[in-house]
PDB file of N, CA and C in Angstrom:
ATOM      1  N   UNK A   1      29.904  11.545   0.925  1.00  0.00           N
ATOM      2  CA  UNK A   1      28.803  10.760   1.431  1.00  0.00           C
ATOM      3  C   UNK A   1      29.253   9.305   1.570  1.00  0.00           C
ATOM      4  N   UNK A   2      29.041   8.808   3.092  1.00  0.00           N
ATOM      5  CA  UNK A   2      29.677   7.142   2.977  1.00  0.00           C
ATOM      6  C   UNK A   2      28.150   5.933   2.773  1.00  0.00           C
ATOM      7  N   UNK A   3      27.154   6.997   2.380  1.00  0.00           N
ATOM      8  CA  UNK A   3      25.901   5.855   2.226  1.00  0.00           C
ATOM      9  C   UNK A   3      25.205   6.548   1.381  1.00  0.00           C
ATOM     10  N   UNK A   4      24.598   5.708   0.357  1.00  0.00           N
ATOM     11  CA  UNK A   4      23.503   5.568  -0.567  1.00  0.00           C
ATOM     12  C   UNK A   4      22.719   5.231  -0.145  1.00  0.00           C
ATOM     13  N   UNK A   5      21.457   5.824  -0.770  1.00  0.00           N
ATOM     14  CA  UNK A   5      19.834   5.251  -1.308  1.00  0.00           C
ATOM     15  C   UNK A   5      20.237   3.662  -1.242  1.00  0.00           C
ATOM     16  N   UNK A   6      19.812   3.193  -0.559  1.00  0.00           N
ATOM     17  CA  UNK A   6      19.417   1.675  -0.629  1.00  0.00           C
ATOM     18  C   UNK A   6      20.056   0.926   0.190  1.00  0.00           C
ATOM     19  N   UNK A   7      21.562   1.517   0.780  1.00  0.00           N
ATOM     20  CA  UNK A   7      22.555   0.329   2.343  1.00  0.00           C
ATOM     21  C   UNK A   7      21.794   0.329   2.951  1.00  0.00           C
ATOM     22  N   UNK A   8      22.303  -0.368   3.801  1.00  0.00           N
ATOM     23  CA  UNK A   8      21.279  -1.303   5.235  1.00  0.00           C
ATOM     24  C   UNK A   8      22.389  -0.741   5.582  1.00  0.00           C
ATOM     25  N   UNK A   9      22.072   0.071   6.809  1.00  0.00           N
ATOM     26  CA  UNK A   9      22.996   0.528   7.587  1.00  0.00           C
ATOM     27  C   UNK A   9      22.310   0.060   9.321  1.00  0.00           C
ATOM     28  N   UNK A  10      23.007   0.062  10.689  1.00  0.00           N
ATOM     29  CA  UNK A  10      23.123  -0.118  11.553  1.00  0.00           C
ATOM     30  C   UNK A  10      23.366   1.233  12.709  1.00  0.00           C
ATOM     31  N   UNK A  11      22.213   1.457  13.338  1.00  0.00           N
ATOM     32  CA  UNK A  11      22.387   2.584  14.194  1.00  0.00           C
ATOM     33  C   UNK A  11      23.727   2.402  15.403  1.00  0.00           C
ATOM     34  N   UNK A  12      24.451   3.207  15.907  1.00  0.00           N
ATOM     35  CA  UNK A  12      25.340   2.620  16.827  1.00  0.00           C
ATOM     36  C   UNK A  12      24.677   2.502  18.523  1.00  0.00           C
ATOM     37  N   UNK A  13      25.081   1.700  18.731  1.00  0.00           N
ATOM     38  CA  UNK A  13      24.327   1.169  20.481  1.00  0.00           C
ATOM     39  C   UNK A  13      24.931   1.807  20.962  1.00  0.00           C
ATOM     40  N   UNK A  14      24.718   3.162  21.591  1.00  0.00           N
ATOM     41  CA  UNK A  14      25.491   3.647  22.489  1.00  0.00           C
ATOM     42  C   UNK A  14      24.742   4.823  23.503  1.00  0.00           C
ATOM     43  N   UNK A  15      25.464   4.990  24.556  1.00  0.00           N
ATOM     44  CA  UNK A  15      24.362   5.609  25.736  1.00  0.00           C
ATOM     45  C   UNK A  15      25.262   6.599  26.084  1.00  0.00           C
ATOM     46  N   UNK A  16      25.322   8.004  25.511  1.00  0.00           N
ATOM     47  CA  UNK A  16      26.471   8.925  26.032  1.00  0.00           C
ATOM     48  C   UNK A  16      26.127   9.836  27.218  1.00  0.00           C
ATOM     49  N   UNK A  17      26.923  10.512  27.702  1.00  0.00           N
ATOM     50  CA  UNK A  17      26.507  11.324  28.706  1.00  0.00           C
ATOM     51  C   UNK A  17      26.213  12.219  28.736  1.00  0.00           C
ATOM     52  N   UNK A  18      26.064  12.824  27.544  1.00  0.00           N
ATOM     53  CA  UNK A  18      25.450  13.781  26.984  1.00  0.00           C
ATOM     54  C   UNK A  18      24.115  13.847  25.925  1.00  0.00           C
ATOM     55  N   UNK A  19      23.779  15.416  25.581  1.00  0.00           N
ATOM     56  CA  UNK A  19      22.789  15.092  24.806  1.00  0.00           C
ATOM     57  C   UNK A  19      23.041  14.239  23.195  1.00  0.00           C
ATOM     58  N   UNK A  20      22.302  13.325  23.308  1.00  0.00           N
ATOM     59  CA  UNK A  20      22.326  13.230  21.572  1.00  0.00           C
ATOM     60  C   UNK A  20      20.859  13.110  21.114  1.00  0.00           C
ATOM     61  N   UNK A  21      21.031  13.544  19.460  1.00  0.00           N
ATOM     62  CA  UNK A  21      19.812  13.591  18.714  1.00  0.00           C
ATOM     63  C   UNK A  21      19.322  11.678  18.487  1.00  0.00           C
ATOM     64  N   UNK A  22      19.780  10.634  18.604  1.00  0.00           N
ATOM     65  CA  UNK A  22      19.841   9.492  18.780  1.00  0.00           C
ATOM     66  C   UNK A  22      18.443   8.750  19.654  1.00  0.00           C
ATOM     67  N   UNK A  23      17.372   8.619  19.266  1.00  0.00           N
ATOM     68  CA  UNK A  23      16.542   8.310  20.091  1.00  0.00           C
ATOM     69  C   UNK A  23      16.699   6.855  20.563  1.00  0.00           C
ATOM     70  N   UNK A  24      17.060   6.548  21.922  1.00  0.00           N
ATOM     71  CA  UNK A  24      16.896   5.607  22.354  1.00  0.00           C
ATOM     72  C   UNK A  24      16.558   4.003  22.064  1.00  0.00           C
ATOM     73  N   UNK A  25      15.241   4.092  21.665  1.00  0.00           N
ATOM     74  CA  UNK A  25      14.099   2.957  20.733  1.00  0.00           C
ATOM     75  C   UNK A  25      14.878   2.947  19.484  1.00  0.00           C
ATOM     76  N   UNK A  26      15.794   3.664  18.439  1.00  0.00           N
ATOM     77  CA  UNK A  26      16.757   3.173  17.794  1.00  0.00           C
ATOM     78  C   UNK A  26      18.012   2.577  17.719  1.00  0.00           C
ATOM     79  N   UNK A  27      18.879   3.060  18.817  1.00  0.00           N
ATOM     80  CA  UNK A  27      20.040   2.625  19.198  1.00  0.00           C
ATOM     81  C   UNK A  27      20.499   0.745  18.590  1.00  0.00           C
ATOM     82  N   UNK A  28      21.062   0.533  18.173  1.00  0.00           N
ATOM     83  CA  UNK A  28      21.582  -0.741  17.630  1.00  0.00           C
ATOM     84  C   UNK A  28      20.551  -1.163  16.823  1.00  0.00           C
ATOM     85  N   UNK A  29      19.826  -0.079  15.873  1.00  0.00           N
ATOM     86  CA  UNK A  29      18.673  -0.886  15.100  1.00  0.00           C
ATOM     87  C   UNK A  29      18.672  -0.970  13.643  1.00  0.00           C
ATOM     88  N   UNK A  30      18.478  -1.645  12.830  1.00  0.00           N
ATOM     89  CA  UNK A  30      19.197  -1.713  11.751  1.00  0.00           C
ATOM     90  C   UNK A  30      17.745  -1.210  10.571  1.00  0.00           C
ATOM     91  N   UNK A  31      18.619  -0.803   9.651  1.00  0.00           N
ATOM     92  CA  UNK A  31      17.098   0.370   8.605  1.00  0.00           C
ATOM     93  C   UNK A  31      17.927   0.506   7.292  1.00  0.00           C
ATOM     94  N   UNK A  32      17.220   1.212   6.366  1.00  0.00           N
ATOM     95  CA  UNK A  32      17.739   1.207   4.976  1.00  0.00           C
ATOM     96  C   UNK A  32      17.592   3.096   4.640  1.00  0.00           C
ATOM     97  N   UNK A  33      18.856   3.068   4.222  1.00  0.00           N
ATOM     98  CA  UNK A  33      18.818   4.729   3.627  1.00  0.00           C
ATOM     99  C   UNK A  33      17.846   5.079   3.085  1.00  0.00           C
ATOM    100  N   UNK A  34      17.037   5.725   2.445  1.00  0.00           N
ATOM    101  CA  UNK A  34      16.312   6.238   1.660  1.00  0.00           C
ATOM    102  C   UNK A  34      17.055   7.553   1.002  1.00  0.00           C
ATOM    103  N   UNK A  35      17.280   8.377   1.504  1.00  0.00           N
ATOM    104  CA  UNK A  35      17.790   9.447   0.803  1.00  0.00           C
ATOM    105  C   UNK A  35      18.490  10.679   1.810  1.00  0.00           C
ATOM    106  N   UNK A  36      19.926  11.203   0.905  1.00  0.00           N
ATOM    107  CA  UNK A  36      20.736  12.245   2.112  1.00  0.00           C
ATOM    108  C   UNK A  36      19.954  13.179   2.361  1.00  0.00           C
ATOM    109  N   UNK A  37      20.051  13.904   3.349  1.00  0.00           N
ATOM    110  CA  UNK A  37      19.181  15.262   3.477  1.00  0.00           C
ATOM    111  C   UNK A  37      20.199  16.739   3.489  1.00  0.00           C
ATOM    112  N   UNK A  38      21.242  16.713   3.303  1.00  0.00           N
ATOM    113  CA  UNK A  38      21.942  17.464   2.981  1.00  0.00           C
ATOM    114  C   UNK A  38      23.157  17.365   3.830  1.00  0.00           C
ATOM    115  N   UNK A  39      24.218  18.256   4.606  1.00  0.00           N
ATOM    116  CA  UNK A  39      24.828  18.323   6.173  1.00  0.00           C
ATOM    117  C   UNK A  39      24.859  19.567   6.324  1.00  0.00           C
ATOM    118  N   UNK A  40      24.731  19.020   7.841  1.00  0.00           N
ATOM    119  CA  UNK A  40      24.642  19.806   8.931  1.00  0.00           C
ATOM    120  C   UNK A  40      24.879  19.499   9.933  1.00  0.00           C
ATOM    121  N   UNK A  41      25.570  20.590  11.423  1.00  0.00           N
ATOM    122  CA  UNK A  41      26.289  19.654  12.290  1.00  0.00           C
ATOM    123  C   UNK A  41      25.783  19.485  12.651  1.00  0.00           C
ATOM    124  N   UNK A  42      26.780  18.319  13.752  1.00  0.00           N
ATOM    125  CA  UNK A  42      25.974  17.474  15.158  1.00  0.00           C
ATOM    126  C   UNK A  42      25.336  17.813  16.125  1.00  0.00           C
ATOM    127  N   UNK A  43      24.165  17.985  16.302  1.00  0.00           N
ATOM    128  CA  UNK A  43      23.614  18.683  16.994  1.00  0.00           C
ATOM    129  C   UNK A  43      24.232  18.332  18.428  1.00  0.00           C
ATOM    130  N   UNK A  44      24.369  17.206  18.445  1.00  0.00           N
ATOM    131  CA  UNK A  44      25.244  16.604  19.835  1.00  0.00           C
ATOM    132  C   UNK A  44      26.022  17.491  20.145  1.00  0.00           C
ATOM    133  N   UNK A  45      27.380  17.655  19.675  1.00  0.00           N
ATOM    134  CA  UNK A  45      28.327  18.994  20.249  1.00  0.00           C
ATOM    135  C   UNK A  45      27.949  20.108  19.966  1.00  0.00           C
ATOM    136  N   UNK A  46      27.104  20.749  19.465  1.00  0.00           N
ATOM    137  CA  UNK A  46      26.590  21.789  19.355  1.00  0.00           C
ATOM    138  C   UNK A  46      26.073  22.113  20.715  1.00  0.00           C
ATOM    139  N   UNK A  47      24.856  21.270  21.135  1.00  0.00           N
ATOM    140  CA  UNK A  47      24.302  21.111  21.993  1.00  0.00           C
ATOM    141  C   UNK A  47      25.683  21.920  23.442  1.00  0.00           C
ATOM    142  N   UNK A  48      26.700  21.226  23.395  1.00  0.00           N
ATOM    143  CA  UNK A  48      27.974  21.426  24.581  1.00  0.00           C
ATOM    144  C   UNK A  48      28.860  22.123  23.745  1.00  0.00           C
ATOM    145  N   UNK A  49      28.638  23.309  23.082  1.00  0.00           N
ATOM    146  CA  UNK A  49      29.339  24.456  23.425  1.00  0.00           C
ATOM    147  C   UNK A  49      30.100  24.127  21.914  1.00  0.00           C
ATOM    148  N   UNK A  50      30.131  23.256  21.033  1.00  0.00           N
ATOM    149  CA  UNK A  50      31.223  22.704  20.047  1.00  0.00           C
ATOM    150  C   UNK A  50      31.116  23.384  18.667  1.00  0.00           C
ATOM    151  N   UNK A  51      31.784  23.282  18.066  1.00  0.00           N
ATOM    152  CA  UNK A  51      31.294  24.111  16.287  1.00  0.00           C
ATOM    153  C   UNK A  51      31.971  22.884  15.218  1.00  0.00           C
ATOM    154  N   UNK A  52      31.223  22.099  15.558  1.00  0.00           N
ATOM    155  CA  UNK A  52      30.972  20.752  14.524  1.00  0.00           C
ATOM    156  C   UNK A  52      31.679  21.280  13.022  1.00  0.00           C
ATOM    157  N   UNK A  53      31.845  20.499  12.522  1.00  0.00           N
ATOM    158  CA  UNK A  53      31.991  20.460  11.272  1.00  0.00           C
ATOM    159  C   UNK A  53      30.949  19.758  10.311  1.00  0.00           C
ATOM    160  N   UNK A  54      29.843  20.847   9.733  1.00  0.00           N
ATOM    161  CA  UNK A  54      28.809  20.067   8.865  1.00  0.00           C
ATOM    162  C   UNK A  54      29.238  18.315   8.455  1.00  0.00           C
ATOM    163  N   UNK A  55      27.793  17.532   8.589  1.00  0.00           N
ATOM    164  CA  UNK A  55      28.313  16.192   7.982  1.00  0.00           C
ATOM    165  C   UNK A  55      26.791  15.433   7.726  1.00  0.00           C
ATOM    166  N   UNK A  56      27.130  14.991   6.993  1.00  0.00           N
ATOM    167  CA  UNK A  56      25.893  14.101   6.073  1.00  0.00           C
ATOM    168  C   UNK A  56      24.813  13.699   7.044  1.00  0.00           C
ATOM    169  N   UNK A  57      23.606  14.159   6.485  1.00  0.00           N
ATOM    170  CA  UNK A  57      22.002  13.427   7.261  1.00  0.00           C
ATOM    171  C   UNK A  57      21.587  12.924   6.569  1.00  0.00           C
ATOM    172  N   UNK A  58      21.155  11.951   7.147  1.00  0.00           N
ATOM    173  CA  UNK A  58      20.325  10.692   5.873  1.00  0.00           C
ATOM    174  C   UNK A  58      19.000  10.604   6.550  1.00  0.00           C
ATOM    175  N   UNK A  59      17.788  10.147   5.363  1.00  0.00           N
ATOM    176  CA  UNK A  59      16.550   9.538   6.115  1.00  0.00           C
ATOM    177  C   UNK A  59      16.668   8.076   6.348  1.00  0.00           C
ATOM    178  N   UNK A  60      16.637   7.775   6.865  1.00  0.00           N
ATOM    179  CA  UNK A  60      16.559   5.970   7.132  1.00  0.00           C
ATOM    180  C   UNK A  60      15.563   5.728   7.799  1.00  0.00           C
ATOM    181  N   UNK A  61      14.778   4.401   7.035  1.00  0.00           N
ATOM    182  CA  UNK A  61      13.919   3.327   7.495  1.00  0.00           C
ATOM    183  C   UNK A  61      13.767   2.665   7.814  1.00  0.00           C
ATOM    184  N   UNK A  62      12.770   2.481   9.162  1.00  0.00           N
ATOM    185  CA  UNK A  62      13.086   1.066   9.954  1.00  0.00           C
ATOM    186  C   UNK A  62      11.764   0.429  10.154  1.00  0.00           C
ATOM    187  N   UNK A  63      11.945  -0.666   9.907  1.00  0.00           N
ATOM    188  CA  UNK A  63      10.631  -1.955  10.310  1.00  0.00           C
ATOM    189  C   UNK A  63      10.162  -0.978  11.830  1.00  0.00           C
ATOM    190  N   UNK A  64       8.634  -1.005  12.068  1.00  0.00           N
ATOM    191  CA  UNK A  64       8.333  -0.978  13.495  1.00  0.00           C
ATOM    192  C   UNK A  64       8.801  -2.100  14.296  1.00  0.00           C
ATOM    193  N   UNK A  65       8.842  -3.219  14.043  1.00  0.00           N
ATOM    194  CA  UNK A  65       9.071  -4.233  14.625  1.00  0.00           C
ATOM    195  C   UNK A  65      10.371  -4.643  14.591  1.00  0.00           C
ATOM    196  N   UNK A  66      11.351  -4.080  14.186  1.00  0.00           N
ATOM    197  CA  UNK A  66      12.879  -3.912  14.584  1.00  0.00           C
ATOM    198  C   UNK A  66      13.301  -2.996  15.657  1.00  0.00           C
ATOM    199  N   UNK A  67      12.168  -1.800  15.735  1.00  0.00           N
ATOM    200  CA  UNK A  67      12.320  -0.620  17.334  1.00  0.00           C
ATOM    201  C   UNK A  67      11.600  -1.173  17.972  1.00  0.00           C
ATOM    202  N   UNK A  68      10.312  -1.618  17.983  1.00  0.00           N
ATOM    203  CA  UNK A  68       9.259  -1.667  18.635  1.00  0.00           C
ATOM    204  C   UNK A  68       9.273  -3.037  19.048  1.00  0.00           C
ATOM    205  N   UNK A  69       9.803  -4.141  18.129  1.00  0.00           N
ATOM    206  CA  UNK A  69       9.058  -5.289  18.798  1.00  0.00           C
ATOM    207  C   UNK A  69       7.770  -6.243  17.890  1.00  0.00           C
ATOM    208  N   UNK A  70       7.077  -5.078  17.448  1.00  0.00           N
ATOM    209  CA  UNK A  70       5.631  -5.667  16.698  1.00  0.00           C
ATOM    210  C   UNK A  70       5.456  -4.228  15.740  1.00  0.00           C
ATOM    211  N   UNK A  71       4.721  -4.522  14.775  1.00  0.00           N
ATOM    212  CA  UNK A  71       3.918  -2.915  14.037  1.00  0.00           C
ATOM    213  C   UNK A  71       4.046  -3.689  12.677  1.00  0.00           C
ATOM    214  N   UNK A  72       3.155  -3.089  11.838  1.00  0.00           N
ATOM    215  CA  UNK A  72       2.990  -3.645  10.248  1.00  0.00           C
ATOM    216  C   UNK A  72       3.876  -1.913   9.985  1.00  0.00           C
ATOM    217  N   UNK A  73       4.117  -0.670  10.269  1.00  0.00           N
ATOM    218  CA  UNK A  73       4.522   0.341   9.712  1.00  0.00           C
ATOM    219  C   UNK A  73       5.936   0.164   9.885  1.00  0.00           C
ATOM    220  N   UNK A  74       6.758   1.313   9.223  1.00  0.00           N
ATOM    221  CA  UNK A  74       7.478   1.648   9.272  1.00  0.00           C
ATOM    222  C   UNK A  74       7.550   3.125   9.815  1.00  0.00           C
ATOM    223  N   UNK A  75       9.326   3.617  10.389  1.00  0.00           N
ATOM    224  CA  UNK A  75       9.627   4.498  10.901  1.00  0.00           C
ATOM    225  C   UNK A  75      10.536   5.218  10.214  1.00  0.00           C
ATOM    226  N   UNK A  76      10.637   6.696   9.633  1.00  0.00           N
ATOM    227  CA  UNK A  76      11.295   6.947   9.068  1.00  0.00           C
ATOM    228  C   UNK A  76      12.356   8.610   9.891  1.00  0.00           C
ATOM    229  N   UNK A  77      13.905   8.300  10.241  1.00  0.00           N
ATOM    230  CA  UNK A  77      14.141   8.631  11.009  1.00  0.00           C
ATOM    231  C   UNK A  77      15.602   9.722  10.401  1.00  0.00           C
ATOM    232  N   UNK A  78      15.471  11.277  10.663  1.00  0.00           N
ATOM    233  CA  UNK A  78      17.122  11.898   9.865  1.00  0.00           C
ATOM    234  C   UNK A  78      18.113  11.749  11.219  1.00  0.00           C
ATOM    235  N   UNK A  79      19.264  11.272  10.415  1.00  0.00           N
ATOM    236  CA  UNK A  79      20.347  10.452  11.273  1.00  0.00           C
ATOM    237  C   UNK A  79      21.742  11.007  10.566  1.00  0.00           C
ATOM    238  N   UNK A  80      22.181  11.290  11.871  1.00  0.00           N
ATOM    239  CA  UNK A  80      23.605  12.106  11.215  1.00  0.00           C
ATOM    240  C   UNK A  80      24.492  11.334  10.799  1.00  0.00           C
ATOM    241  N   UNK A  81      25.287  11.260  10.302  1.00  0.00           N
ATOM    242  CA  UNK A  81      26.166   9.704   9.529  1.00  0.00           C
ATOM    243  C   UNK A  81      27.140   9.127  10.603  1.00  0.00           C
ATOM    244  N   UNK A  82      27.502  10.197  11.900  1.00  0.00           N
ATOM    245  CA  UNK A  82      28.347   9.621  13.091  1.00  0.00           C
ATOM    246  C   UNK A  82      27.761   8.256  13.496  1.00  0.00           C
ATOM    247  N   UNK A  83      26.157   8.365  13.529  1.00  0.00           N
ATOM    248  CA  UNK A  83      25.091   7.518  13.902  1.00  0.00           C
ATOM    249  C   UNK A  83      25.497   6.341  13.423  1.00  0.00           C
ATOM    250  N   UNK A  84      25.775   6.219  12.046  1.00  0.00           N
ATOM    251  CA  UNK A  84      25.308   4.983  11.460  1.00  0.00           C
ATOM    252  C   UNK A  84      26.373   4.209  11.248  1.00  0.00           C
ATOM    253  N   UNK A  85      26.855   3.027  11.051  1.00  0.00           N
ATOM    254  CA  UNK A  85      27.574   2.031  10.410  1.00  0.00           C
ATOM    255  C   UNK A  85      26.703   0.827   9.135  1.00  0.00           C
ATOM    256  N   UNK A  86      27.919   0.448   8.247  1.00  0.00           N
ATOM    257  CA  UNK A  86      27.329  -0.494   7.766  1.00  0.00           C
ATOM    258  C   UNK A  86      27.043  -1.532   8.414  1.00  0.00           C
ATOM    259  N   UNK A  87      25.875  -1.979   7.529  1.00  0.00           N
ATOM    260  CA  UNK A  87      25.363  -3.495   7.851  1.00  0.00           C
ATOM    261  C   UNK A  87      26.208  -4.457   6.871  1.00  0.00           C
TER     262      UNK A  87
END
């Protein structure tokens, strides 16, 4: 596991040409682990034919107003660890 309960981690900005589990409104958005959810593969190459090699899902939390712009809530989002970098 390269993240704990509590990093500030950084979604990666990126726009592939394929499918990813990566919603958009997150892309380059920055949130705090909360907790792993076990692994499992990427649904991304899965998606194109691939046989991934299981890898860490985390829940991570993000200000509404770090995706959105404005919101008093938060968003809580499972993110495969390819996803994420440190903050």
């Amino acid at each position: 596991m390269r993240f704990s309960p509590g990093d500030r981690v950084r979604t990666r900005h990126t726009d592939p040409p394929h499918h990813t589990r990566l919603p958009r409104y997150a892309r380059g958005a920055a949130g705090t682990v909360l907790h792993d959810e076990g692994e499992h593969p990427l649904a991304d190459d899965r998606s194109r034919g691939m046989h991934p090699v299981p890898q860490p899902v985390y829940a991570v939390r993000f200000e509404a107003r770090e995706l959105f712009g404005a919101g008093e809530h938060t968003v809580t989002l499972s993110l495969w660890e390819d996803y994420l970098e440190p903050l």
